[in-house]
Protein backbone atom coordinates (compact mmCIF):
# COMPACT_ATOMS: atom_id res chain seq x y z
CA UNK A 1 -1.12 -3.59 -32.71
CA UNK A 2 -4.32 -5.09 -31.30
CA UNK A 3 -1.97 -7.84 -29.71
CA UNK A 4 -0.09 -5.65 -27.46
CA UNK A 5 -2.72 -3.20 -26.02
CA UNK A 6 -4.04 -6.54 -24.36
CA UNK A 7 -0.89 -7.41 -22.41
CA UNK A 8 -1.88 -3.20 -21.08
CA UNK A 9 -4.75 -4.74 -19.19
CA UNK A 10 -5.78 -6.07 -15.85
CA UNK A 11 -5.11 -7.48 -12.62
CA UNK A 12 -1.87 -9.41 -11.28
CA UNK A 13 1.55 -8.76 -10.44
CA UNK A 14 4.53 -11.16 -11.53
CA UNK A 15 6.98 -8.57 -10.00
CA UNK A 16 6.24 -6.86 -5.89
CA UNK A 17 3.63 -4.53 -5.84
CA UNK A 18 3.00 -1.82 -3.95
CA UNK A 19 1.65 -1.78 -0.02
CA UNK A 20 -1.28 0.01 -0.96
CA UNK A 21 -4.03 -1.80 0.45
CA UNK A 22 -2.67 -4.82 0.60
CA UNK A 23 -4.35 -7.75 -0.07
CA UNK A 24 -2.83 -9.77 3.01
CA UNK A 25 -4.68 -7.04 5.71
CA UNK A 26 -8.13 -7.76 3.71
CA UNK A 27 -7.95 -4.06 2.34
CA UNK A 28 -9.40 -3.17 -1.09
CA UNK A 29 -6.37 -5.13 -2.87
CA UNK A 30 -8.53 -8.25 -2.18
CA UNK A 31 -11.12 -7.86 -4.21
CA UNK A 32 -7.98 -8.04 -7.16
CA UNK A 33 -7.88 -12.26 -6.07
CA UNK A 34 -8.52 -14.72 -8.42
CA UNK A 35 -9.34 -15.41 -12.12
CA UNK A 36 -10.43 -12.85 -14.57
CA UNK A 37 -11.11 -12.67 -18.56
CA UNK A 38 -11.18 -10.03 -20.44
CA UNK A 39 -10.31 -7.87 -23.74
CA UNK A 40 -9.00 -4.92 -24.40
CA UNK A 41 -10.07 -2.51 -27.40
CA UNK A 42 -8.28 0.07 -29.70
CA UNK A 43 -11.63 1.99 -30.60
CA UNK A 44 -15.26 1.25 -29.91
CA UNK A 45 -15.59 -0.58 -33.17
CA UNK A 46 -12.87 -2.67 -32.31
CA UNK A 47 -13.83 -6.34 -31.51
CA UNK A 48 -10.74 -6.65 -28.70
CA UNK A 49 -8.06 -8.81 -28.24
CA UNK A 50 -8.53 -11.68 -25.58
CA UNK A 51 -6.62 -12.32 -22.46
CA UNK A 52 -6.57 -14.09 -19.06
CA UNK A 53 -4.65 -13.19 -15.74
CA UNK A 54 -4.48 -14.97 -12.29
CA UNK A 55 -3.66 -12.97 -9.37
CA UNK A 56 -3.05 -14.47 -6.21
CA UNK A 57 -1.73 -12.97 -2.60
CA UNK A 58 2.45 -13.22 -2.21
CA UNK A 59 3.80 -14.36 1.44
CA UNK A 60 4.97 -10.48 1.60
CA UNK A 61 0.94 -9.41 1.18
CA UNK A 62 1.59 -7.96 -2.28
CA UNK A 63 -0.13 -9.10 -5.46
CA UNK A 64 1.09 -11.46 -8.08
CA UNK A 65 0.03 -12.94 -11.50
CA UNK A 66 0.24 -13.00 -15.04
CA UNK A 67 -1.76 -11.92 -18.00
CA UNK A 68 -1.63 -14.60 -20.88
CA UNK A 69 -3.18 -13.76 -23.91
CA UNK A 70 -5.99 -16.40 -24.98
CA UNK A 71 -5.75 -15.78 -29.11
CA UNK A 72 -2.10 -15.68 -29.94
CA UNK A 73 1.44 -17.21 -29.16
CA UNK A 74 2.73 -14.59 -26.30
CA UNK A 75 4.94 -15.07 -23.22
CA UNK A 76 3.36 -14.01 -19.80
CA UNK A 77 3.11 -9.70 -18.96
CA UNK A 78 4.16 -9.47 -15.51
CA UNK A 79 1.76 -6.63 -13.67
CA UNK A 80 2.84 -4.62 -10.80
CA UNK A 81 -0.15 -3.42 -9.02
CA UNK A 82 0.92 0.72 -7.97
CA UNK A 83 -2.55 1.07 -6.22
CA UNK A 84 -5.77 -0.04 -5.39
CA UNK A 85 -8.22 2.56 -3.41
CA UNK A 86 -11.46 2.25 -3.08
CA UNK A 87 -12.87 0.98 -6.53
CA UNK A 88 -9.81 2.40 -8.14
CA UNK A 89 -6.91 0.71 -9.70
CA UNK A 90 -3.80 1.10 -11.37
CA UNK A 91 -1.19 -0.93 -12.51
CA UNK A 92 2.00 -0.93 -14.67
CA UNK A 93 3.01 -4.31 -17.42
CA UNK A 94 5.86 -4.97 -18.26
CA UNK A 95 8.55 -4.15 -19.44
CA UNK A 96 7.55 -7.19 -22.37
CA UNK A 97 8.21 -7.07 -26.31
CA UNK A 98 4.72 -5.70 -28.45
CA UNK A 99 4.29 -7.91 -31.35
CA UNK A 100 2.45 -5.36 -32.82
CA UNK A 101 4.71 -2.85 -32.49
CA UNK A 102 8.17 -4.74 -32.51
CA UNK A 103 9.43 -3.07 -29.61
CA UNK A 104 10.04 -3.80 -26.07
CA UNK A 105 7.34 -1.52 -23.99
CA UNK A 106 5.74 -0.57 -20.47
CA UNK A 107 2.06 -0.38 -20.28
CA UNK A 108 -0.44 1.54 -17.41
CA UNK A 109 -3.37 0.84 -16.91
CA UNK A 110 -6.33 2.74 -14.91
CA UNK A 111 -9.58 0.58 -14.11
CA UNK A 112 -12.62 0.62 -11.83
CA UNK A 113 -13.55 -2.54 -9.91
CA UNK A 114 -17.43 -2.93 -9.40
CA UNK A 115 -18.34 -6.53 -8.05
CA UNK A 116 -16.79 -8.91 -10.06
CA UNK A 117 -16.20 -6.12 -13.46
CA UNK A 118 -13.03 -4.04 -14.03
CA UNK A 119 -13.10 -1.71 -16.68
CA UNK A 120 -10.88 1.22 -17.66
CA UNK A 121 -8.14 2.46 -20.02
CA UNK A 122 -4.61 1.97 -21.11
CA UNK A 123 -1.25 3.16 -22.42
CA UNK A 124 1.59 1.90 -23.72
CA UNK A 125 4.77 3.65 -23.82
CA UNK A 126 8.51 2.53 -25.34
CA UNK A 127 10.94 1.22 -22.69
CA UNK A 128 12.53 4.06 -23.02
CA UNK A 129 10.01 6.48 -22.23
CA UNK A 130 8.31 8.98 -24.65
CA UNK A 131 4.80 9.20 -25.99
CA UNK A 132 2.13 7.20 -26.20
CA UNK A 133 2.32 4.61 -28.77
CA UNK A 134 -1.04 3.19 -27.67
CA UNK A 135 -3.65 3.39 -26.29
CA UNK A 136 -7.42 2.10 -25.70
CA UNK A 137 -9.76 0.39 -23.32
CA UNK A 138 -10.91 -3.07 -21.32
CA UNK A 139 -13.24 -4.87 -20.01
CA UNK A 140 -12.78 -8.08 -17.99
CA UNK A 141 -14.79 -9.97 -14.98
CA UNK A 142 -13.97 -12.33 -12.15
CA UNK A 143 -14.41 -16.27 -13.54
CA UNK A 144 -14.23 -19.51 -11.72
């Protein structure tokens, strides 16, 4: 379960993104460039899954990546970024298969960018729509 609330976490976009500040016009989306490391968390006493993404600008001005988790066998979680104002920041993952829950699902996430830190909270949801079948938080920062 730990495994897939990861892949609901952080910065890139493998499909087009959204024109919301893109990061071609050196709007907010900008900031969302490069490297970052992180893990996301079930509950506070959870010790969090690792991951990495890599985010770069597309020719169009919209944001693309991958997130790769760093402690298991897992394809790549393409992240659409929906908007970036301000500090704020949400994007959607997926559709990709949960190995901890054995089904394919769509992730949101909701973070706040401070410097080189992004932190917020996820959700995954079945392809299909529905509720929540997880949920939790992240943490990651801007590496070389």
């Amino acid at each position: 379960m730990r495994t897939s609330l990861c892949a609901v976490l952080v910065v890139a976009a493998c499909a087009r993104g959204e024109k919301t500040g893109t990061a071609a016009g050196g709007g907010p989306a900008q900031k969302l460039v490069g490297t970052w490391e992180g893990r996301s968390y079930r509950q506070a006493a959870d010790t969090g899954i690792p991951w990495r993404t890599i985010t770069s600008v597309a020719p169009d001005g919209s944001l693309r990546g991958t997130l790769m988790f760093t402690g298991i066998a897992a394809g790549p979680v393409p992240i659409r970024v929906r908007e970036v104002t301000g500090s704020k920041v949400v994007q959607e993952l997926g559709p990709y298969h949960s190995p901890t829950l054995d089904r394919d699902v769509i992730s949101t996430s909701t973070g706040e960018l401070k410097g080189d830190s992004l932190t917020g909270e996820f959700e995954a949801r079945s392809v299909e729509g529905g509720e929540v079948l997880l949920k939790g938080t992240f943490r990651a920062k801007r590496v070389s």
